[in-house]
PDB file of N, CA and C in Angstrom:
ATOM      1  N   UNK A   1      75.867 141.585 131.517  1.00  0.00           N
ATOM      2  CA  UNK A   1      76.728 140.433 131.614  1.00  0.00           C
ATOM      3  C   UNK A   1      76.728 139.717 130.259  1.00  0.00           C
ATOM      4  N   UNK A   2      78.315 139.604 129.872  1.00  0.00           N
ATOM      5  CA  UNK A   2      78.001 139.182 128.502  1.00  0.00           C
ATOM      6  C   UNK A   2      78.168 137.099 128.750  1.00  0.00           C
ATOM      7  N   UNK A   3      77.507 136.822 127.649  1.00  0.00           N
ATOM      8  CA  UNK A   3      77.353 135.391 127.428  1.00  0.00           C
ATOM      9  C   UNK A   3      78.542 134.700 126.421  1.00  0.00           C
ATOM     10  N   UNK A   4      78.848 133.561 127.410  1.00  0.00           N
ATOM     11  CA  UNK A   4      79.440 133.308 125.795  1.00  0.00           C
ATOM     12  C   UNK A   4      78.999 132.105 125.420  1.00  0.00           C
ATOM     13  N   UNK A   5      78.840 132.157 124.083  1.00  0.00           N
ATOM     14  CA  UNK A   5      78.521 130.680 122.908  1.00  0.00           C
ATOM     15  C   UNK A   5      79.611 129.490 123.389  1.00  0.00           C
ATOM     16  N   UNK A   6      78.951 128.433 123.441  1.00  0.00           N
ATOM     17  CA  UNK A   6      80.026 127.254 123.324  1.00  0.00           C
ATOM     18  C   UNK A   6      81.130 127.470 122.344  1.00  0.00           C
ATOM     19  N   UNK A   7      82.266 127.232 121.897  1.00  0.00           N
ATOM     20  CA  UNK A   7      82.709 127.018 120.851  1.00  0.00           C
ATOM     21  C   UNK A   7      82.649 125.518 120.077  1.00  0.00           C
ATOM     22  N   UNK A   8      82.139 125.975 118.811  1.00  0.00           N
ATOM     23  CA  UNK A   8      81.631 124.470 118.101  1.00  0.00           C
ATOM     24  C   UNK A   8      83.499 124.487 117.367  1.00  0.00           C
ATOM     25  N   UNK A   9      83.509 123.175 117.515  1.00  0.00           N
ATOM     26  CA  UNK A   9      84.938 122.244 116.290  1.00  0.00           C
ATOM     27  C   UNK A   9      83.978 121.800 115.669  1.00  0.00           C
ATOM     28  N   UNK A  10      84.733 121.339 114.454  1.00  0.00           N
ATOM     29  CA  UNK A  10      84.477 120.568 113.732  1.00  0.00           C
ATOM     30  C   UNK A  10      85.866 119.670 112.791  1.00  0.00           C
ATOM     31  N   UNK A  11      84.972 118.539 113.001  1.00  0.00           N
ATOM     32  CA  UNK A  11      86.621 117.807 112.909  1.00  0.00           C
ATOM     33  C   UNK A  11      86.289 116.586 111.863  1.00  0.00           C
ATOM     34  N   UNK A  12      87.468 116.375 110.812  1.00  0.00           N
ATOM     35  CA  UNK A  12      86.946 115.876 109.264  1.00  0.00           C
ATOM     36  C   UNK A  12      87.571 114.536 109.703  1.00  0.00           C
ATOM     37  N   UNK A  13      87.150 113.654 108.924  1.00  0.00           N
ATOM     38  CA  UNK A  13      87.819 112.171 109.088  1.00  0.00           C
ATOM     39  C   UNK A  13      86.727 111.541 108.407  1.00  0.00           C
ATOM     40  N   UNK A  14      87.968 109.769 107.962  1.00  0.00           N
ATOM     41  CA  UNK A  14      87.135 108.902 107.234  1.00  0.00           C
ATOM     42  C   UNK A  14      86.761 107.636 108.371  1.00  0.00           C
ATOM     43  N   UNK A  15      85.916 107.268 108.484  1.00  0.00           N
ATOM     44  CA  UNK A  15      85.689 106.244 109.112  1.00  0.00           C
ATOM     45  C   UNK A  15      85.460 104.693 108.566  1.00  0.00           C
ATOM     46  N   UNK A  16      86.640 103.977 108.891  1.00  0.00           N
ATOM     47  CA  UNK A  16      86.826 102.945 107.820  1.00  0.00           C
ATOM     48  C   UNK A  16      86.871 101.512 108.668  1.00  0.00           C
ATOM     49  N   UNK A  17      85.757 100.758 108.454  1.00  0.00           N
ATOM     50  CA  UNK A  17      85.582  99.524 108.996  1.00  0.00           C
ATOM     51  C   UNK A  17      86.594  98.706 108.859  1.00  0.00           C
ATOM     52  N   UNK A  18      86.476  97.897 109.535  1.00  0.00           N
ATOM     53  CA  UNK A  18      87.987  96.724 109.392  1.00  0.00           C
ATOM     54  C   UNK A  18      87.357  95.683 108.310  1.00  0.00           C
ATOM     55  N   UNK A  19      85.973  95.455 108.315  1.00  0.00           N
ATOM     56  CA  UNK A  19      85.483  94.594 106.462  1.00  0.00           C
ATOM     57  C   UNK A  19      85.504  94.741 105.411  1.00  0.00           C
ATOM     58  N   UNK A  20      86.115  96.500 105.576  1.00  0.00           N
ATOM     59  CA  UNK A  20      86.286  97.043 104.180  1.00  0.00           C
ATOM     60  C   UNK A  20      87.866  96.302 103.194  1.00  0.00           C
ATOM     61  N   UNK A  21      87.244  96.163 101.898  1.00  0.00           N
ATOM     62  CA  UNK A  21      88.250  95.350 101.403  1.00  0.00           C
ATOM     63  C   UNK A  21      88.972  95.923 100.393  1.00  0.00           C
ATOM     64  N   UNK A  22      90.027  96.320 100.394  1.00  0.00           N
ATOM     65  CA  UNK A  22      90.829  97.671  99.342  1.00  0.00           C
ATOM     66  C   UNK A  22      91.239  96.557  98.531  1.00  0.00           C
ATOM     67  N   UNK A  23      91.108  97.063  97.231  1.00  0.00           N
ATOM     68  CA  UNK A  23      92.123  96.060  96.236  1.00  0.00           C
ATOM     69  C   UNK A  23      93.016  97.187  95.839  1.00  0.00           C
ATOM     70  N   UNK A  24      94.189  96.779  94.972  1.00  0.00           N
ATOM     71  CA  UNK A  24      95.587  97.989  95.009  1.00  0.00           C
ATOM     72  C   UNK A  24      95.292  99.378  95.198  1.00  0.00           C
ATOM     73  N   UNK A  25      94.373  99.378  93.586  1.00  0.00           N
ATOM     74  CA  UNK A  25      94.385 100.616  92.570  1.00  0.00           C
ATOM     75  C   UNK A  25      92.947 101.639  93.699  1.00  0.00           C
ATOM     76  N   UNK A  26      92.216 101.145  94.811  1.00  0.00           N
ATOM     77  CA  UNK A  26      91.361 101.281  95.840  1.00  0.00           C
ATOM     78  C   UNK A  26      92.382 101.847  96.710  1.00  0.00           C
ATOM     79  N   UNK A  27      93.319 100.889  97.424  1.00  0.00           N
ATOM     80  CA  UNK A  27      93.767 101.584  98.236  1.00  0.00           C
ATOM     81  C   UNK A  27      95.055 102.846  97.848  1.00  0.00           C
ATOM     82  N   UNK A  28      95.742 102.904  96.639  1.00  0.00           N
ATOM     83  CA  UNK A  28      96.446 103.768  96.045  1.00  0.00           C
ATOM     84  C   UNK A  28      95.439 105.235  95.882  1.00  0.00           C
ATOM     85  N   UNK A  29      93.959 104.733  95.759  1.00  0.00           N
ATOM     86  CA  UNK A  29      93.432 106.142  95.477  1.00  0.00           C
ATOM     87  C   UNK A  29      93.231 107.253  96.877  1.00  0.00           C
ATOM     88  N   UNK A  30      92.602 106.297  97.752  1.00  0.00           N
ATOM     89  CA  UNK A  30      91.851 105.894  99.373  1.00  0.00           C
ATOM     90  C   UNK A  30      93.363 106.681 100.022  1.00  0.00           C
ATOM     91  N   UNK A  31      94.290 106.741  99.990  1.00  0.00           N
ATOM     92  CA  UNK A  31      95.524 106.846 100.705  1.00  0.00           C
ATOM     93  C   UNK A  31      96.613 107.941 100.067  1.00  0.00           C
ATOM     94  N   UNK A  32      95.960 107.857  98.408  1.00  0.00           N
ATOM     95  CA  UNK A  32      96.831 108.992  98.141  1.00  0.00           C
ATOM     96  C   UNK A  32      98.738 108.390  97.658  1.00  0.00           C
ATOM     97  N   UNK A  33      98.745 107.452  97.375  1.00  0.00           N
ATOM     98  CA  UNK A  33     100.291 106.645  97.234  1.00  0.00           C
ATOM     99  C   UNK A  33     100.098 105.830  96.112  1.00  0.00           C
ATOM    100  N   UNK A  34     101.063 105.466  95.706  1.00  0.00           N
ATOM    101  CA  UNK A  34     101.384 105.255  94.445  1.00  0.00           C
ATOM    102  C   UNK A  34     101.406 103.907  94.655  1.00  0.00           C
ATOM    103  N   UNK A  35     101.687 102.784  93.024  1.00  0.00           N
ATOM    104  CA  UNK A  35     101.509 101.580  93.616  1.00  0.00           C
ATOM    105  C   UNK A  35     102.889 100.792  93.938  1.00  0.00           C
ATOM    106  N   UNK A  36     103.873 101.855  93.463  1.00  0.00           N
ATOM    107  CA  UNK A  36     105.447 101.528  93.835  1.00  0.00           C
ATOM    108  C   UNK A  36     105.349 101.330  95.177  1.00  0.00           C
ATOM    109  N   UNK A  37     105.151 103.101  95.868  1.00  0.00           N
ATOM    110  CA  UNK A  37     104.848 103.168  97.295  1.00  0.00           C
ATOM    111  C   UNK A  37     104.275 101.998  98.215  1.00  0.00           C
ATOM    112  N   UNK A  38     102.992 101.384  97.827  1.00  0.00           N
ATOM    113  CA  UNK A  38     102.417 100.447  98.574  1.00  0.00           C
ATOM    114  C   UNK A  38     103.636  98.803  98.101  1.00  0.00           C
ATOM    115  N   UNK A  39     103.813  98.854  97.019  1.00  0.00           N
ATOM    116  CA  UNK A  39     104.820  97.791  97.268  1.00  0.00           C
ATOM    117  C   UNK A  39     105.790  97.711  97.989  1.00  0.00           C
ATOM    118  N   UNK A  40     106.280  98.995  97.772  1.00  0.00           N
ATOM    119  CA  UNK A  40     107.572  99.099  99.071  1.00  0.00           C
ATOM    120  C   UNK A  40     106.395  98.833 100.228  1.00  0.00           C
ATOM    121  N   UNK A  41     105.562  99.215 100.744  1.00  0.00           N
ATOM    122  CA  UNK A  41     105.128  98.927 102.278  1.00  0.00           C
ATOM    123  C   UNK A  41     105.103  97.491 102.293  1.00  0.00           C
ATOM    124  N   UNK A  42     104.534  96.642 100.928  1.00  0.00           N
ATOM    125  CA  UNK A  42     104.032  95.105 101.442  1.00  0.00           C
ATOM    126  C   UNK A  42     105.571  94.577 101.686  1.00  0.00           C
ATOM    127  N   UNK A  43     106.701  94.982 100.689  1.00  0.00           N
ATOM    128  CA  UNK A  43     108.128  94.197 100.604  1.00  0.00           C
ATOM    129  C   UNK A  43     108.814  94.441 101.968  1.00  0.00           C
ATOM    130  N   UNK A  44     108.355  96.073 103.212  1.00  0.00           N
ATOM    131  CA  UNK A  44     108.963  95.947 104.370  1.00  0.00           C
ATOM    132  C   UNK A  44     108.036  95.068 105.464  1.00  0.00           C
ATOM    133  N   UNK A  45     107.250  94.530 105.172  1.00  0.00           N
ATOM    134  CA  UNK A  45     106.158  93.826 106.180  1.00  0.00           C
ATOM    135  C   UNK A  45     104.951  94.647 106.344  1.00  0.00           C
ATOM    136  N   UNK A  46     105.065  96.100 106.094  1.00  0.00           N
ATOM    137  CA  UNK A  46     104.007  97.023 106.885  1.00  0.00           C
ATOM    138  C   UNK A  46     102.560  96.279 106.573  1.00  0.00           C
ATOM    139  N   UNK A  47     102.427  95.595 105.240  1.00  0.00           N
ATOM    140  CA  UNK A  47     100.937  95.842 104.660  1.00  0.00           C
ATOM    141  C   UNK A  47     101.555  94.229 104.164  1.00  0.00           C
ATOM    142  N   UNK A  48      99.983  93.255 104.457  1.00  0.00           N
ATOM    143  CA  UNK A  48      99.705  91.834 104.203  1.00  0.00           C
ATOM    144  C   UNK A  48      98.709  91.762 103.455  1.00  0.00           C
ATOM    145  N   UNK A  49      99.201  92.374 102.187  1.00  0.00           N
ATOM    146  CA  UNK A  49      97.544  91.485 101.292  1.00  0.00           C
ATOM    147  C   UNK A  49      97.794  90.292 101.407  1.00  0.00           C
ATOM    148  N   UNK A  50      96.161  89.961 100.897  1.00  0.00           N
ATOM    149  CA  UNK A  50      95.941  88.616 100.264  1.00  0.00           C
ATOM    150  C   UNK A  50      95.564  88.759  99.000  1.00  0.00           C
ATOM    151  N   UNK A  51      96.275  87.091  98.223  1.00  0.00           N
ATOM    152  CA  UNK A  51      96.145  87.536  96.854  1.00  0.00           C
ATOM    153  C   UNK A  51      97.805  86.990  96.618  1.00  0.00           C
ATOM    154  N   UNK A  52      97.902  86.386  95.270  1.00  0.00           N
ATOM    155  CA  UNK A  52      99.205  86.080  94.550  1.00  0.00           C
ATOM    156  C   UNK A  52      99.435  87.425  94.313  1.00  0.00           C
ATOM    157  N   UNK A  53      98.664  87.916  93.816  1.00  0.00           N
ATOM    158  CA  UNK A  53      99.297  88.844  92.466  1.00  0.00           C
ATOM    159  C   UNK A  53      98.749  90.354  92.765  1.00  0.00           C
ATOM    160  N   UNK A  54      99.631  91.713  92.320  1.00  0.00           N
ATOM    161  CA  UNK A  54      98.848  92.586  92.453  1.00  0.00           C
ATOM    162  C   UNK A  54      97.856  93.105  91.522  1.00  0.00           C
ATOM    163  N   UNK A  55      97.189  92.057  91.199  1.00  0.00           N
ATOM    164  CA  UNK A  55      95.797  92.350  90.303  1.00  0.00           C
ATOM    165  C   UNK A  55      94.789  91.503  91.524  1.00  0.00           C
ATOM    166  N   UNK A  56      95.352  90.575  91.946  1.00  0.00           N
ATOM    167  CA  UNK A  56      94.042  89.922  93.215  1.00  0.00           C
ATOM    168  C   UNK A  56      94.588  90.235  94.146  1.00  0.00           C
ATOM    169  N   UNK A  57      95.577  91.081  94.541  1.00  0.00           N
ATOM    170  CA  UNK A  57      95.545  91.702  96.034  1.00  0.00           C
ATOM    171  C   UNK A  57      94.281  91.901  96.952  1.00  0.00           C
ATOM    172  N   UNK A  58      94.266  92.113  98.035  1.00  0.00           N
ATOM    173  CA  UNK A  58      93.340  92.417  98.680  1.00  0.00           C
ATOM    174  C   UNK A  58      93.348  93.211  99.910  1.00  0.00           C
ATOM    175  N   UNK A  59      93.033  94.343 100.288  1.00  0.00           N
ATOM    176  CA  UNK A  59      93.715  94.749 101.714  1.00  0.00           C
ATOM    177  C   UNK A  59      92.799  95.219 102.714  1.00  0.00           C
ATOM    178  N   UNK A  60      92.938  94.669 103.981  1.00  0.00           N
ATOM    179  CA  UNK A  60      92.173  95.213 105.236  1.00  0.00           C
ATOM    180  C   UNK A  60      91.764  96.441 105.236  1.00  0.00           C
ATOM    181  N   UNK A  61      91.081  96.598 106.244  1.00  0.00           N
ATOM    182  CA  UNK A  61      90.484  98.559 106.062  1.00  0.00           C
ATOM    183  C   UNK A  61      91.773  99.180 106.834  1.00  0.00           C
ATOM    184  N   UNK A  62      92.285  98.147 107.718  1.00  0.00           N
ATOM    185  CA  UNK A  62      93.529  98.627 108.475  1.00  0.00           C
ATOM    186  C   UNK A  62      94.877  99.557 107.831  1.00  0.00           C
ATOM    187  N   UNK A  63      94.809  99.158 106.436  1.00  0.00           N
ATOM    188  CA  UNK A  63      96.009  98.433 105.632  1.00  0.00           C
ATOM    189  C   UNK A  63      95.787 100.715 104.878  1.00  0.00           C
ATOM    190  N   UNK A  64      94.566 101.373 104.929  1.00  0.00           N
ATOM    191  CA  UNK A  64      94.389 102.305 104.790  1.00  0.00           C
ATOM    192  C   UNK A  64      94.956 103.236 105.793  1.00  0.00           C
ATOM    193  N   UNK A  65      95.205 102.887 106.709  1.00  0.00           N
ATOM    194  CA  UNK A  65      95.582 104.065 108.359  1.00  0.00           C
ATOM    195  C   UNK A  65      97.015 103.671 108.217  1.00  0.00           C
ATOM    196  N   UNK A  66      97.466 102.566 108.056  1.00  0.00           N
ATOM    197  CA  UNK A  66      98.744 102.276 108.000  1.00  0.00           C
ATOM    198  C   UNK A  66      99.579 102.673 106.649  1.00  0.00           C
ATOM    199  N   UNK A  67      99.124 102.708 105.433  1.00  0.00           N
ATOM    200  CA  UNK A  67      99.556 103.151 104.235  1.00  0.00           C
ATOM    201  C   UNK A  67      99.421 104.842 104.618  1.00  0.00           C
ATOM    202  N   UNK A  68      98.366 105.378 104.993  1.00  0.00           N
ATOM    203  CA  UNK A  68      98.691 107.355 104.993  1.00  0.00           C
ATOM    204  C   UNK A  68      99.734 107.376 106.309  1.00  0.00           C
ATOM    205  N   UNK A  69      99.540 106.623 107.588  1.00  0.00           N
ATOM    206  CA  UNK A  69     100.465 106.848 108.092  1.00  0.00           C
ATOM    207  C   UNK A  69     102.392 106.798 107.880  1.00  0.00           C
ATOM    208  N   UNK A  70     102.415 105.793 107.268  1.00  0.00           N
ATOM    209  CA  UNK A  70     103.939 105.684 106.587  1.00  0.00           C
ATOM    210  C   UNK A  70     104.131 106.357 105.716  1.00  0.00           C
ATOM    211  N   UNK A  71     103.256 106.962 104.711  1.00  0.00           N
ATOM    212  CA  UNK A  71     103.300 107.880 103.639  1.00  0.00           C
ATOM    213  C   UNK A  71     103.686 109.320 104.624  1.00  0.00           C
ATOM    214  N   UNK A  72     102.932 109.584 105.795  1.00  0.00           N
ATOM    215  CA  UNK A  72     103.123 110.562 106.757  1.00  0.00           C
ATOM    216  C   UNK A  72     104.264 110.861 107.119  1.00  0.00           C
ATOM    217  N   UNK A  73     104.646 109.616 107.769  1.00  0.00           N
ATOM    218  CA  UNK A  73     106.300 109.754 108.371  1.00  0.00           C
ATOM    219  C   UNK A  73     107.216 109.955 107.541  1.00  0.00           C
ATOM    220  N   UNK A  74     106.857 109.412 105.987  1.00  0.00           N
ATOM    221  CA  UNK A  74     108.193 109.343 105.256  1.00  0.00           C
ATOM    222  C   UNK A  74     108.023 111.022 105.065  1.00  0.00           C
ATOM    223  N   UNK A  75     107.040 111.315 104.634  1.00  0.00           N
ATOM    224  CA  UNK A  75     106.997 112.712 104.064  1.00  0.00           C
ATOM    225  C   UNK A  75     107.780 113.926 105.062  1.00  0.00           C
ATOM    226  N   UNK A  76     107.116 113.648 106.286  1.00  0.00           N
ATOM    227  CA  UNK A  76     107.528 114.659 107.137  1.00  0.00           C
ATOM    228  C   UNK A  76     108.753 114.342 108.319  1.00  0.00           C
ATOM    229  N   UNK A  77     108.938 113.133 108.270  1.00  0.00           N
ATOM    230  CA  UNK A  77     110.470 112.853 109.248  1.00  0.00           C
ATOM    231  C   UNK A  77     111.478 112.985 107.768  1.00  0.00           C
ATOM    232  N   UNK A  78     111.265 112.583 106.741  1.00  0.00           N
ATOM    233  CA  UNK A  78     112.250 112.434 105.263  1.00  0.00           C
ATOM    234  C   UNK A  78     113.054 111.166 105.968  1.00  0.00           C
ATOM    235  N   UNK A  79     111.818 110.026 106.098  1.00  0.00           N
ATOM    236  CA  UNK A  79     112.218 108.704 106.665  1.00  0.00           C
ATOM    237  C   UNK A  79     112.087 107.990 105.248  1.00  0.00           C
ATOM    238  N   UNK A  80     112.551 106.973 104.733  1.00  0.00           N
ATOM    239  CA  UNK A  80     112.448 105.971 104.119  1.00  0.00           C
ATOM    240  C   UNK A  80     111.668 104.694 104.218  1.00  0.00           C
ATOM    241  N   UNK A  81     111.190 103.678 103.778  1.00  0.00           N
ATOM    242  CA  UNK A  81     110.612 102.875 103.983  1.00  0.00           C
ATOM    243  C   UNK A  81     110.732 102.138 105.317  1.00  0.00           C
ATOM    244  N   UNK A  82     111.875 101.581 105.409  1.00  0.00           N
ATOM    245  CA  UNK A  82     112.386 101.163 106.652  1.00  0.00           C
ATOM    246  C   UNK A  82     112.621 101.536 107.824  1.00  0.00           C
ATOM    247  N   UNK A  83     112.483 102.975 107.494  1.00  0.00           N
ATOM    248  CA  UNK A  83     112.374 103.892 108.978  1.00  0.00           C
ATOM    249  C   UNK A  83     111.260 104.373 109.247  1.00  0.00           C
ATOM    250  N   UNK A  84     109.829 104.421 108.129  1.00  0.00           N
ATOM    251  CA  UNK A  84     109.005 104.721 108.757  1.00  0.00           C
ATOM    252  C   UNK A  84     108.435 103.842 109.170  1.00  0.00           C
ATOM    253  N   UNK A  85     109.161 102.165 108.776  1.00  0.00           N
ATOM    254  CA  UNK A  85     108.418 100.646 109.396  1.00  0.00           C
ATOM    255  C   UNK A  85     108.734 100.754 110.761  1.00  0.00           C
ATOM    256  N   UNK A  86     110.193 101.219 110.809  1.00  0.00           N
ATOM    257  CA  UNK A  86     110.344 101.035 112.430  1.00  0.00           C
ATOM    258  C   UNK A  86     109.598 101.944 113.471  1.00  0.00           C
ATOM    259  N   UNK A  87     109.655 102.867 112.875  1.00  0.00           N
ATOM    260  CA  UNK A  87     109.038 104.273 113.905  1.00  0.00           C
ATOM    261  C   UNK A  87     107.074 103.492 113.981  1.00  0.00           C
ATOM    262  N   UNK A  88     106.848 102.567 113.242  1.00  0.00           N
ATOM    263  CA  UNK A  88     105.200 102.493 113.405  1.00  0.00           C
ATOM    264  C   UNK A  88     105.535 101.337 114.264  1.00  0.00           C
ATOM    265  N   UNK A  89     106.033 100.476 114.016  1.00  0.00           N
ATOM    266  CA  UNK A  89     106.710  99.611 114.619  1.00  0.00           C
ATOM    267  C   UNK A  89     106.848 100.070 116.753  1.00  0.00           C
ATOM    268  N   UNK A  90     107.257 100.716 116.265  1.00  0.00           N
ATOM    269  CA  UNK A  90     107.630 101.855 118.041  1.00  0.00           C
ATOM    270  C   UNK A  90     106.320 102.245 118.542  1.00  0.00           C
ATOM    271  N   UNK A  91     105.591 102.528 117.580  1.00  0.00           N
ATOM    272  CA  UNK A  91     104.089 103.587 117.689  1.00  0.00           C
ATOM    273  C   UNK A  91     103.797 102.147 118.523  1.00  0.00           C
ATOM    274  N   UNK A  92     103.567 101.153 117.547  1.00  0.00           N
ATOM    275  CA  UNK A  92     102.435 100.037 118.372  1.00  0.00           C
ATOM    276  C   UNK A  92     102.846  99.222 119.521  1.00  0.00           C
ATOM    277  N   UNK A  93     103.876  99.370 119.669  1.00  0.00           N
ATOM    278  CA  UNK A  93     104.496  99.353 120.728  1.00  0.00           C
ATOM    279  C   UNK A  93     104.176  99.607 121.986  1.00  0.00           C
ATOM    280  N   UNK A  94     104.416 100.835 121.834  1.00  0.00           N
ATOM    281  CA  UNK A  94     103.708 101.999 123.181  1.00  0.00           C
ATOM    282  C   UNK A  94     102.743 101.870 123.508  1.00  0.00           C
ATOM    283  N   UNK A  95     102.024 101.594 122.108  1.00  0.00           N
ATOM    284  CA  UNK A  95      99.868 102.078 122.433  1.00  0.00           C
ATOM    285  C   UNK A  95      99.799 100.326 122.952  1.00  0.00           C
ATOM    286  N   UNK A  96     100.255  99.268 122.880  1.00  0.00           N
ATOM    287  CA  UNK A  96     100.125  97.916 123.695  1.00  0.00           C
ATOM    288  C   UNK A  96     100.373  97.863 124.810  1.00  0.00           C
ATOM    289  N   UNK A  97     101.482  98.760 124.944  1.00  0.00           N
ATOM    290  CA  UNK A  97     102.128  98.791 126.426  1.00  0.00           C
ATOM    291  C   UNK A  97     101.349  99.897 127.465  1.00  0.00           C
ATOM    292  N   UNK A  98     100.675 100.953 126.583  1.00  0.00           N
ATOM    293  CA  UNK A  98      99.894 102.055 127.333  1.00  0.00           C
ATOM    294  C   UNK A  98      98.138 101.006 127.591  1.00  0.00           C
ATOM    295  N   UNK A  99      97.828 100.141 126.334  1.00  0.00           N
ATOM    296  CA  UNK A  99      96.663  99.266 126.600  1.00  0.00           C
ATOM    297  C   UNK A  99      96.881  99.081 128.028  1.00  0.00           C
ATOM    298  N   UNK A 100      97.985  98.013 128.129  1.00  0.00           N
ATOM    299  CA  UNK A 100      98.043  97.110 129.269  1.00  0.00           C
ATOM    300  C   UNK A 100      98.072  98.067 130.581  1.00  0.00           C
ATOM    301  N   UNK A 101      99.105  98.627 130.643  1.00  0.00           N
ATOM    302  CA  UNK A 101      99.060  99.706 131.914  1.00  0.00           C
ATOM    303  C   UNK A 101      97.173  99.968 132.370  1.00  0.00           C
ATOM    304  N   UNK A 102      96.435 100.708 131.095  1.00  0.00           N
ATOM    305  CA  UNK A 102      95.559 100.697 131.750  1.00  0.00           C
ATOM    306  C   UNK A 102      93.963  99.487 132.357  1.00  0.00           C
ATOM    307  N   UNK A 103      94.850  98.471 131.497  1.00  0.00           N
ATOM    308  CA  UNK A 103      94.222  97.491 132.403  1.00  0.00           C
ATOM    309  C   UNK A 103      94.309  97.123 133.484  1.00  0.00           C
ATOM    310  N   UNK A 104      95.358  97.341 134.210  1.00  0.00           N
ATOM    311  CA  UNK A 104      95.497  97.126 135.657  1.00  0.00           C
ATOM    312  C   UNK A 104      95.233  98.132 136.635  1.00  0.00           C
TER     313      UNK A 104
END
């Protein structure tokens, strides 16, 4: 009788606290996007630094999942800024509305 082994995954990821504090040229590296790119995200709403200027910017650890994700959509829907705001826009949507469902 033959046996079989579990099958092991293994599965890669960054794990990024919400205290973590990206400044531009941090999160441009962290994400892989340029600093045009992240301006277009702050000028559609996606991304809220703090900070006047983009030399004292400052950005959430959040501001990292949300910058590769729009970089994602644009790349692979061939969405634009504004369409990959809306489509995340839709995303959080759902996952609030799927929260609540399973609270009740």
């Amino acid at each position: 009788m033959a046996t079989h082994a579990p099958e092991v995954r293994t599965a890669h990821g960054v794990v990024v606290e919400e205290q973590i504090v990206f400044t531009l040229s941090a999160l441009c590296r962290a994400s892989g996007a340029q600093a045009e790119q992240v301006q277009a995200l702050i000028d559609e709403g996606l991304l809220q630094p703090t900070g006047q200027r983009p030399e004292d910017w400052q950005f959430s650890g959040s501001a990292l999942r949300s910058t590769r994700t729009a970089l994602r959509l644009s790349r692979d829907l061939e969405l634009g800024v504004s369409g990959a705001a809306l489509v995340m826009d839709l995303l959080s949507e759902i996952e609030r509305l799927r929260a609540r469902l399973r609270c009740r």
